[in-house]
Structure formats: C-alpha cells, structure tokens
C-alpha atoms as a PDB file:
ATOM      1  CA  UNK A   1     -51.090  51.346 -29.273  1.00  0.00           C
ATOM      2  CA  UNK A   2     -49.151  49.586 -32.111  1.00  0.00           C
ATOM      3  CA  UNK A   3     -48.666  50.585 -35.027  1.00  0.00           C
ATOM      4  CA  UNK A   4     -51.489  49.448 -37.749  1.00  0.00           C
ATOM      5  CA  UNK A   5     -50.167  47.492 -41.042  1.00  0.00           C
ATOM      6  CA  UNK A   6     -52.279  47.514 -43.489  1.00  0.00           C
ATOM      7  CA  UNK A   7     -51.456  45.028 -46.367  1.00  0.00           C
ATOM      8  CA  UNK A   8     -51.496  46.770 -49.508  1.00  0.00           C
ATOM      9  CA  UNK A   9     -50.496  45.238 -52.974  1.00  0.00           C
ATOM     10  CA  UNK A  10     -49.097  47.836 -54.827  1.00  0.00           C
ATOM     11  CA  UNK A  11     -48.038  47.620 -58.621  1.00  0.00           C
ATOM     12  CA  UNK A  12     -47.145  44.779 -60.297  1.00  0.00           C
ATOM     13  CA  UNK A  13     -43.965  42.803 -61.509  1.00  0.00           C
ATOM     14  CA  UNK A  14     -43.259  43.535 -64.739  1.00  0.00           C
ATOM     15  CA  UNK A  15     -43.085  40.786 -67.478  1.00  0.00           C
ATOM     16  CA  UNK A  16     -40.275  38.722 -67.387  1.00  0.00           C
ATOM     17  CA  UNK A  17     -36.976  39.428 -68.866  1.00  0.00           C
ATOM     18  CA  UNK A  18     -37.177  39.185 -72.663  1.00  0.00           C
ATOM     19  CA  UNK A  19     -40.275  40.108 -73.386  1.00  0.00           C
ATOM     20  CA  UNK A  20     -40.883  43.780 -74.693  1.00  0.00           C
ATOM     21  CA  UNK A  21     -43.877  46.198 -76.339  1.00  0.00           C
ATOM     22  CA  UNK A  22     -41.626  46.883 -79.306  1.00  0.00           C
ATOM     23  CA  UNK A  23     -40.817  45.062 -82.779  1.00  0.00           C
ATOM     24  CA  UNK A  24     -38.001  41.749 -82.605  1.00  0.00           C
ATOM     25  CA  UNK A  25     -36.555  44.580 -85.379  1.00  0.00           C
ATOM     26  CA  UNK A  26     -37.286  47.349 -84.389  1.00  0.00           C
ATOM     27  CA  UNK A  27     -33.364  48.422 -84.235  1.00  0.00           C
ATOM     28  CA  UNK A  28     -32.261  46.540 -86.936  1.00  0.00           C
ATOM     29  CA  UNK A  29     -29.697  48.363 -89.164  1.00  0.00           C
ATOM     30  CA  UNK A  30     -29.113  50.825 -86.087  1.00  0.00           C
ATOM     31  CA  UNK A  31     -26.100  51.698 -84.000  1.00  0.00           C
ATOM     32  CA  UNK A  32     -26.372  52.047 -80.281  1.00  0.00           C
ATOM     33  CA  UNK A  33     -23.762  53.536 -78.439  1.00  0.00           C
ATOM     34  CA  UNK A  34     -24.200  53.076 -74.193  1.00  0.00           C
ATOM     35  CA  UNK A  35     -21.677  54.230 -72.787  1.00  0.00           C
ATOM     36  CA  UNK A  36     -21.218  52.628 -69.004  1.00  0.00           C
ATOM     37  CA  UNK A  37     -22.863  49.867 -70.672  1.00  0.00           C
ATOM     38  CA  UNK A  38     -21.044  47.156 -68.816  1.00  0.00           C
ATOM     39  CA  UNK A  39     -22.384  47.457 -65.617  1.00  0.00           C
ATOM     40  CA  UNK A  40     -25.593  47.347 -63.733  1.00  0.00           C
ATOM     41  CA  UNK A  41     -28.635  49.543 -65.723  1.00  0.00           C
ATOM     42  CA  UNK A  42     -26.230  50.837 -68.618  1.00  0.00           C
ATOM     43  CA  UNK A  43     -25.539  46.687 -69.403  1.00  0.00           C
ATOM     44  CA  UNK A  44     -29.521  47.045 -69.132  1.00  0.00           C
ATOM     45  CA  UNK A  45     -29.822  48.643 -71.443  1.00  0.00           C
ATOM     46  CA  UNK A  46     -27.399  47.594 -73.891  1.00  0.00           C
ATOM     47  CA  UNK A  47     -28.789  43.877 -73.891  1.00  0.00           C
ATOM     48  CA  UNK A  48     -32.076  45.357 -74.805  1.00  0.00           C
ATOM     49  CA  UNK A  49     -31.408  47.603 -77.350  1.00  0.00           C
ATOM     50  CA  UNK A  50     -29.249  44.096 -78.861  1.00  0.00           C
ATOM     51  CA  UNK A  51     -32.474  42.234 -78.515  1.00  0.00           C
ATOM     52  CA  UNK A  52     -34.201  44.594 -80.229  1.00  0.00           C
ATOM     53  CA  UNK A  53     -31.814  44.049 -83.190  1.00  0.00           C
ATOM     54  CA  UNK A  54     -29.331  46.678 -82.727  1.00  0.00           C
ATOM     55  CA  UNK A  55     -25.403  46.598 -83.187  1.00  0.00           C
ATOM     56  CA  UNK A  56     -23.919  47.959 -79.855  1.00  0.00           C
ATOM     57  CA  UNK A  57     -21.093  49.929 -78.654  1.00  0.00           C
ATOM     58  CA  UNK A  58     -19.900  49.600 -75.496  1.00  0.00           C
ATOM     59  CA  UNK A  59     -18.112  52.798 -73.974  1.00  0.00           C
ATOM     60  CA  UNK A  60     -15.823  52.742 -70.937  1.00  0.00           C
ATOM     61  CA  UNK A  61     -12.512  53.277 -69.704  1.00  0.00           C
ATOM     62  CA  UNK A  62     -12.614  49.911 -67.949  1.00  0.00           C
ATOM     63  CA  UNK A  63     -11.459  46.474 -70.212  1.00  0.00           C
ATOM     64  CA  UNK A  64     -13.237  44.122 -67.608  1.00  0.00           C
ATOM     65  CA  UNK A  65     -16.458  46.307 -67.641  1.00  0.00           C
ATOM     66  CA  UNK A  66     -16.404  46.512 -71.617  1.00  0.00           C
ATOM     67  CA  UNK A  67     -15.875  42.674 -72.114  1.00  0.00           C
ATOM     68  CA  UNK A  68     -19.029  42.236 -69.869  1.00  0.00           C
ATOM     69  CA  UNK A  69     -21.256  44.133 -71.720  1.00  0.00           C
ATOM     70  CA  UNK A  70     -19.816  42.622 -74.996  1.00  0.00           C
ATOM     71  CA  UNK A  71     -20.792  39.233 -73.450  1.00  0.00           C
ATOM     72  CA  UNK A  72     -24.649  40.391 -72.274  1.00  0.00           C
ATOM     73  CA  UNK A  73     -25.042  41.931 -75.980  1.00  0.00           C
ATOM     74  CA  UNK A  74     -23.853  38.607 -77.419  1.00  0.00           C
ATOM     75  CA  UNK A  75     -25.676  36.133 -75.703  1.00  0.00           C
ATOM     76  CA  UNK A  76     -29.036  37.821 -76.885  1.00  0.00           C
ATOM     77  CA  UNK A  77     -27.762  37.267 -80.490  1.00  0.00           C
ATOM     78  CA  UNK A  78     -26.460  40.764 -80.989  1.00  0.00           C
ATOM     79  CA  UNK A  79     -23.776  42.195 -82.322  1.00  0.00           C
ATOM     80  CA  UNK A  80     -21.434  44.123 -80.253  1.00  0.00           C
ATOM     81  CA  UNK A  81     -18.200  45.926 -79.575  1.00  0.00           C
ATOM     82  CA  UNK A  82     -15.971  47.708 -76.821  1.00  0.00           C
ATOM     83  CA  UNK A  83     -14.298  51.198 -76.893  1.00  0.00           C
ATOM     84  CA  UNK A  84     -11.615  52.572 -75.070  1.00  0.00           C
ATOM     85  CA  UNK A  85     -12.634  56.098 -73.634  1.00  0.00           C
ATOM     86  CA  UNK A  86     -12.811  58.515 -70.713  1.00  0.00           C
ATOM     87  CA  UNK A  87     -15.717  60.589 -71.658  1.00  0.00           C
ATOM     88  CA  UNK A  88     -13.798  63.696 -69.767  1.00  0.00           C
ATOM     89  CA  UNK A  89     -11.652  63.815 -73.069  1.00  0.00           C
ATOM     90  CA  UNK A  90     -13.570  65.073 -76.354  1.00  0.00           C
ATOM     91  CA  UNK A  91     -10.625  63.260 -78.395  1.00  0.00           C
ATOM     92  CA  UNK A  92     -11.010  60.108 -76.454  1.00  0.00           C
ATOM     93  CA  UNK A  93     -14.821  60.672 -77.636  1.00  0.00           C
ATOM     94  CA  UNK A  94     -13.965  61.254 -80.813  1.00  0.00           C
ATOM     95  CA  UNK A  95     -11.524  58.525 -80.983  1.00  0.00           C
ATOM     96  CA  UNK A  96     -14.061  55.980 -79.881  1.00  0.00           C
ATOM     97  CA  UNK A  97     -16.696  57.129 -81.797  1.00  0.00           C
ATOM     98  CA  UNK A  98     -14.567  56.404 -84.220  1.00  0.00           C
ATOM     99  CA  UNK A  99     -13.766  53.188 -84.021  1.00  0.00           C
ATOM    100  CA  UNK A 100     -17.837  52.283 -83.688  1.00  0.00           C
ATOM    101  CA  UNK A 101     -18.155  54.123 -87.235  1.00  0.00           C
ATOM    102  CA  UNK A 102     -15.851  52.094 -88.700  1.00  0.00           C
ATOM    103  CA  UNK A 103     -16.824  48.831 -87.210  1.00  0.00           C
ATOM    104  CA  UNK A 104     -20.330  48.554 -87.208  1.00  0.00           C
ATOM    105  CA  UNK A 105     -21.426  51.924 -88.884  1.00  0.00           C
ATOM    106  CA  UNK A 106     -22.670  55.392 -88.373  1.00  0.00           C
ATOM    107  CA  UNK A 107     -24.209  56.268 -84.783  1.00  0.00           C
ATOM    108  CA  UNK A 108     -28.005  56.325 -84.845  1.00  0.00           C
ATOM    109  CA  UNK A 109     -28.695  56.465 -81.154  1.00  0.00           C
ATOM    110  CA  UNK A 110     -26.616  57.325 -78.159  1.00  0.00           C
ATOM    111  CA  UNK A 111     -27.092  56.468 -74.502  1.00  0.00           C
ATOM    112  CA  UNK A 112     -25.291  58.880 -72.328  1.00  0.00           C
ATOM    113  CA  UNK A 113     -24.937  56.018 -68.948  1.00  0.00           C
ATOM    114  CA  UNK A 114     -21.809  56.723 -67.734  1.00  0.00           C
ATOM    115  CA  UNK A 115     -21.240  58.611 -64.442  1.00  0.00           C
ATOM    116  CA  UNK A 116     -19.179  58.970 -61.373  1.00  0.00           C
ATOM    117  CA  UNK A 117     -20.697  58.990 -57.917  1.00  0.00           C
ATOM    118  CA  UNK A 118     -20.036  58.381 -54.056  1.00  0.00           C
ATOM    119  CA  UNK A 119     -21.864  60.201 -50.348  1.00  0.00           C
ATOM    120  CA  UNK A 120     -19.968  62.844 -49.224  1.00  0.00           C
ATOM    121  CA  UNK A 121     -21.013  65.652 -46.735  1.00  0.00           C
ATOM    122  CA  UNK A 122     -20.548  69.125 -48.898  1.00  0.00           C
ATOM    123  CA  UNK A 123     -18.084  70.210 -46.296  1.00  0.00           C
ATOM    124  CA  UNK A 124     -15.924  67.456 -46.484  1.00  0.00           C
ATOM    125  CA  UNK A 125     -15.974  67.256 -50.287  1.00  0.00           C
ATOM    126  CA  UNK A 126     -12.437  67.988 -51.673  1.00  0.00           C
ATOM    127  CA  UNK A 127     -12.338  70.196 -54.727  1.00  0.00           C
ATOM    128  CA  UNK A 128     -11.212  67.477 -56.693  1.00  0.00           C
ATOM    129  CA  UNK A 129     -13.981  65.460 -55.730  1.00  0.00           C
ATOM    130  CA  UNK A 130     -16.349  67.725 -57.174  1.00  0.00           C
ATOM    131  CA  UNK A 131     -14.238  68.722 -60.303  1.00  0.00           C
ATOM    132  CA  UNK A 132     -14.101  64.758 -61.162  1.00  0.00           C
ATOM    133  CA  UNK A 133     -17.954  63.854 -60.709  1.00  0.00           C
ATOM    134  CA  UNK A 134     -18.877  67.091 -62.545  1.00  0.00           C
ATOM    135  CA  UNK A 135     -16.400  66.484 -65.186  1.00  0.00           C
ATOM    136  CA  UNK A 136     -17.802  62.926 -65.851  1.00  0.00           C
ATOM    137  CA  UNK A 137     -21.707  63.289 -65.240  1.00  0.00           C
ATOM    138  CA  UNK A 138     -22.240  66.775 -66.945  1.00  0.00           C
ATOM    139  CA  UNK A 139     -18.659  67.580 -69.088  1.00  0.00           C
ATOM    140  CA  UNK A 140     -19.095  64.370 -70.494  1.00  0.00           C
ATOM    141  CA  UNK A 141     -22.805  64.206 -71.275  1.00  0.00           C
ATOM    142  CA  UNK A 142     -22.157  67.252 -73.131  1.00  0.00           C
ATOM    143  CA  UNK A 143     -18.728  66.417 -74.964  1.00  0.00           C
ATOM    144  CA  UNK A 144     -20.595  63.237 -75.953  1.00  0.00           C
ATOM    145  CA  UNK A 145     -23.868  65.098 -77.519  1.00  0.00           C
ATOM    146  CA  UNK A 146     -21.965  67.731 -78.968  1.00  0.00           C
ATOM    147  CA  UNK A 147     -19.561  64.883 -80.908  1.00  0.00           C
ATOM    148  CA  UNK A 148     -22.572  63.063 -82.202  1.00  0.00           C
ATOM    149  CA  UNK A 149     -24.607  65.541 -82.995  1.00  0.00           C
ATOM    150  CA  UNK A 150     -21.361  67.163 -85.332  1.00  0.00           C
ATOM    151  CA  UNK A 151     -21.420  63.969 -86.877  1.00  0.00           C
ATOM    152  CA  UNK A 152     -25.412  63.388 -87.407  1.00  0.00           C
ATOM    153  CA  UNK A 153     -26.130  67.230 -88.714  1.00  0.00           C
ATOM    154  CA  UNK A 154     -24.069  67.273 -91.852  1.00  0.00           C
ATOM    155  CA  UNK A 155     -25.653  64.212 -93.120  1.00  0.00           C
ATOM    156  CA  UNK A 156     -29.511  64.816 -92.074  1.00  0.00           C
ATOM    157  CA  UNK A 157     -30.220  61.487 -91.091  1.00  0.00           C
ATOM    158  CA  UNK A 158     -31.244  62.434 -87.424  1.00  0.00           C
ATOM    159  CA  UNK A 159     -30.430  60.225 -83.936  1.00  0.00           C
ATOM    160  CA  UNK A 160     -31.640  60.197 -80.657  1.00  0.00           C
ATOM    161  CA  UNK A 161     -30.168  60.497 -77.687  1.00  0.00           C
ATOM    162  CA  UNK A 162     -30.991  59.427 -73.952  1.00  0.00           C
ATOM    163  CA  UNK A 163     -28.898  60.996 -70.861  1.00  0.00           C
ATOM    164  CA  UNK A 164     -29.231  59.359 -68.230  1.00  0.00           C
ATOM    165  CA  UNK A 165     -30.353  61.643 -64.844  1.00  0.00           C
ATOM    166  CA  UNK A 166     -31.539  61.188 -61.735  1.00  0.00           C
ATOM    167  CA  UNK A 167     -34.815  62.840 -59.518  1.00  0.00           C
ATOM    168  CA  UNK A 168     -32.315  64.820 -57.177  1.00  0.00           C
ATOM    169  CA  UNK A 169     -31.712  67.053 -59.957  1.00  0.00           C
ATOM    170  CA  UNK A 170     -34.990  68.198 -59.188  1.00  0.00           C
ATOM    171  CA  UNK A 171     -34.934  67.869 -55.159  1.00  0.00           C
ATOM    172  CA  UNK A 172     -31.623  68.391 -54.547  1.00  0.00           C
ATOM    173  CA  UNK A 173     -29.478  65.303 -52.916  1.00  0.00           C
ATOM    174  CA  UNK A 174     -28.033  65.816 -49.341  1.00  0.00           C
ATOM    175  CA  UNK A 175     -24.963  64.018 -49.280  1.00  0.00           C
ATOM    176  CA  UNK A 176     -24.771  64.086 -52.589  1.00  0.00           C
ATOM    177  CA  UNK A 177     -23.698  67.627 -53.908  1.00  0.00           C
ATOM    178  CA  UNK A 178     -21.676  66.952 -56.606  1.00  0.00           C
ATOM    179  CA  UNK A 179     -23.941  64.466 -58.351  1.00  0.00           C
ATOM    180  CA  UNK A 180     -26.509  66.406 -57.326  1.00  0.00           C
ATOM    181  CA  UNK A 181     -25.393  69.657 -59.093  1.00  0.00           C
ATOM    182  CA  UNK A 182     -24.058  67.849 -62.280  1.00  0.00           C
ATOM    183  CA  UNK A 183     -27.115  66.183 -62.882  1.00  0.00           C
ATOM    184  CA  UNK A 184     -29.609  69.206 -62.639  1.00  0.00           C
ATOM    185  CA  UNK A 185     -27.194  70.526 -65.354  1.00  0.00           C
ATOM    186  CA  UNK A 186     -27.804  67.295 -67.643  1.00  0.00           C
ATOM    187  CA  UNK A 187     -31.473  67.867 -66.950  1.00  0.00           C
ATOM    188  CA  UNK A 188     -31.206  71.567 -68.412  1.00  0.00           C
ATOM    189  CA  UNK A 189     -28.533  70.473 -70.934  1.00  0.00           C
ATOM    190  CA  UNK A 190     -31.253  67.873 -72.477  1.00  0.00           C
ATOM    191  CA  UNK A 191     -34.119  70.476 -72.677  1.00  0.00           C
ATOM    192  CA  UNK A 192     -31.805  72.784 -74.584  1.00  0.00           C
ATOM    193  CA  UNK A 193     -30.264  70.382 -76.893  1.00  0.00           C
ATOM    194  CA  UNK A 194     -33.896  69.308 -77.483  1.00  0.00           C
ATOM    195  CA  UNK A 195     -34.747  72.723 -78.444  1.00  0.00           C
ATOM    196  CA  UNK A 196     -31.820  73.182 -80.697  1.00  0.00           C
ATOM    197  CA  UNK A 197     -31.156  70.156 -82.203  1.00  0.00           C
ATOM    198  CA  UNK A 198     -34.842  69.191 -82.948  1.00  0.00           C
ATOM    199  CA  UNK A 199     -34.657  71.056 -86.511  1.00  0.00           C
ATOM    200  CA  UNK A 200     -31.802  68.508 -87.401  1.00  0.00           C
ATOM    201  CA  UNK A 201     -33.991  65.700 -86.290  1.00  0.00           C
ATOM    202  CA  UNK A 202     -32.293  64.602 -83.228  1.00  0.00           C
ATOM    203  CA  UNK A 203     -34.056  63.909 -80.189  1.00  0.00           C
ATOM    204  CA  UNK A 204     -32.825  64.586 -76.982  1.00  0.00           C
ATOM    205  CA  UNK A 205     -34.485  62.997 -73.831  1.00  0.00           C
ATOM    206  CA  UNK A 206     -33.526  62.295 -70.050  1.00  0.00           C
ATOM    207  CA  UNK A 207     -34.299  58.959 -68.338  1.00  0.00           C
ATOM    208  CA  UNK A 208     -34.232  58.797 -64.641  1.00  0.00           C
ATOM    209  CA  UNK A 209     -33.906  55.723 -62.495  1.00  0.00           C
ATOM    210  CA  UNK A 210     -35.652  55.000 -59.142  1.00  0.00           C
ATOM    211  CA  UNK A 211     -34.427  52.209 -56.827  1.00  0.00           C
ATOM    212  CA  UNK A 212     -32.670  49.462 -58.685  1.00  0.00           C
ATOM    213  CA  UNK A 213     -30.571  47.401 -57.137  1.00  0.00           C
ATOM    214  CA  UNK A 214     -28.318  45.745 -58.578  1.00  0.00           C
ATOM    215  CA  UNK A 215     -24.763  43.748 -58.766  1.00  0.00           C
ATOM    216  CA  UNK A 216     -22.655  46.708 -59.684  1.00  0.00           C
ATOM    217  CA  UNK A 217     -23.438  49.051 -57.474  1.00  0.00           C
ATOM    218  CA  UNK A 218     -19.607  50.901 -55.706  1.00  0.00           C
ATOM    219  CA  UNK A 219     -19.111  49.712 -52.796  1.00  0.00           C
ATOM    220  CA  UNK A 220     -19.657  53.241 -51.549  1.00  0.00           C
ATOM    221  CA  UNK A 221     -23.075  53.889 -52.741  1.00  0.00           C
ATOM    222  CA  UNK A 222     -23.717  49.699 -50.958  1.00  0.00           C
ATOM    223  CA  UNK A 223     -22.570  50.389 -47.925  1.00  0.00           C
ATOM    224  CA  UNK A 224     -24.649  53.631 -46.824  1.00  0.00           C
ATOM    225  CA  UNK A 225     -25.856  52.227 -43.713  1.00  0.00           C
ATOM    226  CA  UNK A 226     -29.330  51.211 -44.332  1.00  0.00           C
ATOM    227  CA  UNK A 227     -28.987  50.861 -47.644  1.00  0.00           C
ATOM    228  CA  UNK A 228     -30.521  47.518 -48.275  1.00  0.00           C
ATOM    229  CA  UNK A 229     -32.618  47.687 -45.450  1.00  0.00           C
ATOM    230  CA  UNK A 230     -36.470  46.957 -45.857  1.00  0.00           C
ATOM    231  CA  UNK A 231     -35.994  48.316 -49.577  1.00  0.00           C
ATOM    232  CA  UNK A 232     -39.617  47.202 -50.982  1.00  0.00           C
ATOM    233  CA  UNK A 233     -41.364  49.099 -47.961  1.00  0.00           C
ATOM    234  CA  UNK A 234     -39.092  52.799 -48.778  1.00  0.00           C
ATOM    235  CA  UNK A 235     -41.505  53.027 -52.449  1.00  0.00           C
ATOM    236  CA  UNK A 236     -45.298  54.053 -52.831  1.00  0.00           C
ATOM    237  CA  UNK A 237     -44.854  51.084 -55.256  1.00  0.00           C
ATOM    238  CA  UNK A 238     -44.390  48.288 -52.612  1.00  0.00           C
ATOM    239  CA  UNK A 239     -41.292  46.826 -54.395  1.00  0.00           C
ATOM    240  CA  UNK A 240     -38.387  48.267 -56.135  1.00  0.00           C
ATOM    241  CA  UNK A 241     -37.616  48.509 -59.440  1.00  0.00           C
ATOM    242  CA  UNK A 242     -36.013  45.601 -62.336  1.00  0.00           C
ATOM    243  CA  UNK A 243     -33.282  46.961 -64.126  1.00  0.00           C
ATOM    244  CA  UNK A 244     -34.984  45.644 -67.646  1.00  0.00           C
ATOM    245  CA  UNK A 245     -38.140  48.215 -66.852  1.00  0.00           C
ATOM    246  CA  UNK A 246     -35.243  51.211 -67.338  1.00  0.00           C
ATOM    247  CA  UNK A 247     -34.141  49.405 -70.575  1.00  0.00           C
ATOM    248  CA  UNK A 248     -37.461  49.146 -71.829  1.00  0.00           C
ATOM    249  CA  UNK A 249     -37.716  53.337 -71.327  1.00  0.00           C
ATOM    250  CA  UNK A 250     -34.917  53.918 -73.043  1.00  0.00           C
ATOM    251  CA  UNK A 251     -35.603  51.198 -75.671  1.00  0.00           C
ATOM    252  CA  UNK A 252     -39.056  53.506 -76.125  1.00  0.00           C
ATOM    253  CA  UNK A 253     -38.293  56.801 -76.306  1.00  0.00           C
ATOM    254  CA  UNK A 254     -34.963  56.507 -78.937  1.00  0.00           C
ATOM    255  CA  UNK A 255     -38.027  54.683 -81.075  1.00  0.00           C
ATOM    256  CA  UNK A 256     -40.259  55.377 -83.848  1.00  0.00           C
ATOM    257  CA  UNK A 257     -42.768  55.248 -81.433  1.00  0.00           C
ATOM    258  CA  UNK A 258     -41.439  58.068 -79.587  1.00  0.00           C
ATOM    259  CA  UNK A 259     -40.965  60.469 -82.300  1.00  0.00           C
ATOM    260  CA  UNK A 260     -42.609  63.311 -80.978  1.00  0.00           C
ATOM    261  CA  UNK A 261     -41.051  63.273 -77.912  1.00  0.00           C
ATOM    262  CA  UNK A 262     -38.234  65.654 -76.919  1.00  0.00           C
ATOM    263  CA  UNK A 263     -36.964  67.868 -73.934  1.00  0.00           C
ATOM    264  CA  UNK A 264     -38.538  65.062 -71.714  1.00  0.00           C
ATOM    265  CA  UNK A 265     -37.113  63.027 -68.850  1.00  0.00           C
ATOM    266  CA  UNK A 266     -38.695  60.198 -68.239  1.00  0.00           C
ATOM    267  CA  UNK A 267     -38.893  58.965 -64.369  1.00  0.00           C
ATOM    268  CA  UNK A 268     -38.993  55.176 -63.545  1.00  0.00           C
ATOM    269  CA  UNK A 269     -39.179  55.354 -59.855  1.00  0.00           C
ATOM    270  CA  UNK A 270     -42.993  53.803 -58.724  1.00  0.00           C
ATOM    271  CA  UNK A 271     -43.563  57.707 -57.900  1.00  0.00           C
ATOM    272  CA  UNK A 272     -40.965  57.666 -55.192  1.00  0.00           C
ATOM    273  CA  UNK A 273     -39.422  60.992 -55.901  1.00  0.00           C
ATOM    274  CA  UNK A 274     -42.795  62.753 -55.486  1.00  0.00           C
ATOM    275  CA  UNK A 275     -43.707  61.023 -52.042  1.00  0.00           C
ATOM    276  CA  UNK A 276     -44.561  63.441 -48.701  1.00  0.00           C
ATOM    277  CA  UNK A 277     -45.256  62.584 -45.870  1.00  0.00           C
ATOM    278  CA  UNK A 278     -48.636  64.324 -43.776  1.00  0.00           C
ATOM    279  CA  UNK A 279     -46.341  64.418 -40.998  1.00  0.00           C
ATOM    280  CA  UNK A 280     -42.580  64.759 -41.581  1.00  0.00           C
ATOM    281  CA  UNK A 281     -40.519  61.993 -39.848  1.00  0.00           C
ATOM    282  CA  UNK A 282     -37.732  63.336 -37.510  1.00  0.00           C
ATOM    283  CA  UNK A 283     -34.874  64.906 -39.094  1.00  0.00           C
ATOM    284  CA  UNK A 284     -31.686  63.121 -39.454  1.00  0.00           C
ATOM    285  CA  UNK A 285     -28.675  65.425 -40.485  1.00  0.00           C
ATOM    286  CA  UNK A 286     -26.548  63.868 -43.646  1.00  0.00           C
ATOM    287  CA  UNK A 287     -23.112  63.349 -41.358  1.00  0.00           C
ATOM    288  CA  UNK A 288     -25.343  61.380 -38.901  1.00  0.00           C
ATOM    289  CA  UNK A 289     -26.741  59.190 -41.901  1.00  0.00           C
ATOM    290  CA  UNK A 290     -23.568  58.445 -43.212  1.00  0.00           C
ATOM    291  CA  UNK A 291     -22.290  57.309 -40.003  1.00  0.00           C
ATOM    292  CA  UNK A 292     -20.007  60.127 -39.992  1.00  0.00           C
ATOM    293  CA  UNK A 293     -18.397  61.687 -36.942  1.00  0.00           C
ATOM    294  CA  UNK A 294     -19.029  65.513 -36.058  1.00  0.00           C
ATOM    295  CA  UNK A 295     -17.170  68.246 -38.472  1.00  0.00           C
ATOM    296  CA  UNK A 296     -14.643  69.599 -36.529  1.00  0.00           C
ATOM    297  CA  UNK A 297     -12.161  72.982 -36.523  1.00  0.00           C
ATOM    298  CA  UNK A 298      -9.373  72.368 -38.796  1.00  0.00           C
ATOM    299  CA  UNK A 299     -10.868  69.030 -40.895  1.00  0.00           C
ATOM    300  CA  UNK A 300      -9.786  69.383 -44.182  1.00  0.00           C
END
C-alpha cells in the first residue's frame, strides 16, 4: 500500500525582508560588534542591527568577508567598519576592539558569530582538528566576553551579548564532535556569564539556528550528501528557515525589550531539534552518511 501524503501547511513565511517588531531607532547611538559578520547569518545579522540604527563592527580574519559585510551594513544606511582579528588571540581581540572604540565608540552589544566547522567521523578527527574548532567556537567566545565585559564593568554602563550556539549542544552531533563539544561549552559558558555578569548589567544570551541555508555555507558542510535534498519536508515546520528571522532574535533579545532576559538560548529551528519519531527510521552509521569508506587498521 503506498505511502499516504497528507498536505499539511505548516507555519508561515515570515514578513519580508525589512520589516521588523522593533523601533527604526531602536539602536541608535549603539555599537554592535558581529563578529563573522560577513557571511551568511552573522551578515544577517549585522544588516539588521544597521537598520535598526546601529554603528557596526565587522570582525574577521578574512578582508573579502569584512568588505562584504561593510557593504550589507551600508546599503541599509548604516554605518559600518571592518577589523582585523583571529578571535583565538585575546590581543588580536583586544586590538580590534580597539580600533571599533576609537572609530565609532564604546561597545554596547556584542555578537559572538564567528566559528569554525566541517563533518568528520571522531575517529578520523586529527588532534589538530579538534584543537582549531574548539579554539575558535568556545576559546574565542570566551576571550571575546571576557574583553568586553573588562571594558563595560569599570564604567557601569552595561551591554549585552549574544553567542551564537547550536541544538547539538544539547543532543550531541554525530559527525560533528568537535563542534559538537565546543558548543555545549558556549551553552554553559553563557548561563554562567549570565549569572555573574548580571550585577554589572550585562546580559548574556545564546541564539541557536535551525536550517538556514544560505550562500556561504563551506563547501564541506554543502556537500554532505543529501544535504539539499527535500530540505522543506526534514522540519515539523514544512519549510526552512530565512536568515533575517535569526537577525530579528538577536535584534530582540540585546533590546530594551529583552531586559529581563539572561542565561537563555533562544532556538529558531520550527521545533526541529525536539522532533521523534513513533517509530525510529533505520539507523545509518555517521561514516556511511558521509559517504565515507570503512575505518580500517592503521588509518591515521
């Protein structure tokens, strides 16, 4: 007997781009700092946080990825800049963070974007693979809150900051160990920092991203066979989601609007992450997904 479709419609698109539930102002005098803001979500959400009136920073070791984001912040009438930095090195932090300060003022809200990330079965994964996405996702996060925040406490005038997660910090992520690992750290990290930085009057919040594609993606993370495959029908949603619906999150909770909110991370998935099935599909190891051949005696 064949299988029985039924035609459901799921949740709706979201408004179109440029429109949001927030003030024209409502970042007006503010600093944003994003770093990996020249790519895919994290140039997101540094056009939004420009529409919305703020000056923006965009962070990233890459020139070509910086001048893009420069460009998206511009062309919504914002004001914006590019820094220089490998968030791996607290004076290259420092150093940029810098430069923002003296250009277009002291940091009032940073986005913590930036992130390294590719499928590897855990026993293929070199130890320098894992050193350098750790390093970047969860070093980094931290060295970049802990450089704010040094600057934000003496002064009292407060901040918020976003870090940017993912919903295998909670599940785990076959395939993804490394990732995986760092990010459950950034999901602990935020809780904490909430805790202890909430008498200074900085928020701290997570933001987690369901299935977005999008231009940028690596060509690693694109070509997982099946990636693109019948994307719409893998989400209780019925469609995946618009990169502006994580920009309006983040746009939200670094808000007035927001200001009771800390410790929190924020999923934007259609309730993907929390999907089961009544009956399990069959089991398909990681190595078979990734098109990968058996581990043998000897691979390094």
């Amino acid at each position: 007997m064949p299988e029985q479709v039924i035609d459901v419609p799921g949740l709706p698109p979201p408004p179109p781009i440029g429109a949001s539930a927030l003030a024209p102002e409502t970042y007006r005098h503010q600093v944003v700092v994003v770093t990996g803001g020249g790519t895919g979500l994290g140039r997101s959400i540094a056009t939004e946080f420009g529409r919305l009136g703020a000056a923006v920073a965009i962070v990233s070791r890459d020139g070509e990825h910086r001048s893009a984001g420069i460009e998206a912040v511009e062309a919504v009438g914002a004001v914006a800049m590019g820094a220089a930095c490998d968030i791996r090195d607290p004076e290259g932090i420092a150093t940029a963070f810098d430069a923002v300060n003296r250009q277009l003022g002291p940091i009032d809200v940073l986005i913590n974007n930036a992130a390294g990330n590719f499928p590897v079965p855990a026993e293929d994964m070199s130890p320098n693979a894992w050193r350098t996405v750790v390093d970047i996702v969860l070093n980094g996060t931290f060295l970049c809150c802990r450089n704010l925040a040094r600057r934000l406490i003496p002064t009292g005038r407060g901040g918020a900051i976003v870090n940017v997660g993912a919903s295998y910090a909670w599940t785990g992520g076959p395939g993804f160990a490394h990732s995986a690992a760092a990010k459950a750290g950034v999901k602990n990290l935020t809780e904490t920092l909430a805790v202890e930085w909430a008498p200074y009057g900085i928020r701290v919040n997570g933001l987690v991203p369901g299935l977005m594609p999008h231009e940028d993606e690596t060509d690693a993370i694109a070509g997982i066979p099946g990636r693109h495959d019948r994307e719409d029908s893998r989400v209780p949603a019925g469609r995946v989601g618009y990169p502006r619906e994580l920009a309006w999150a983040a746009t939200f909770l670094c808000s007035p609007y927001a200001a009771y909110i800390s410790g929190h991370s924020l999923v934007v998935d259609g309730a993907n992450w929390q999907r089961r099935h009544t009956v399990q599909p069959p089991f398909t190891p990681i190595r078979q997904q990734l098109g990968r051949p058996p581990f043998g005696k000897g691979t390094d």
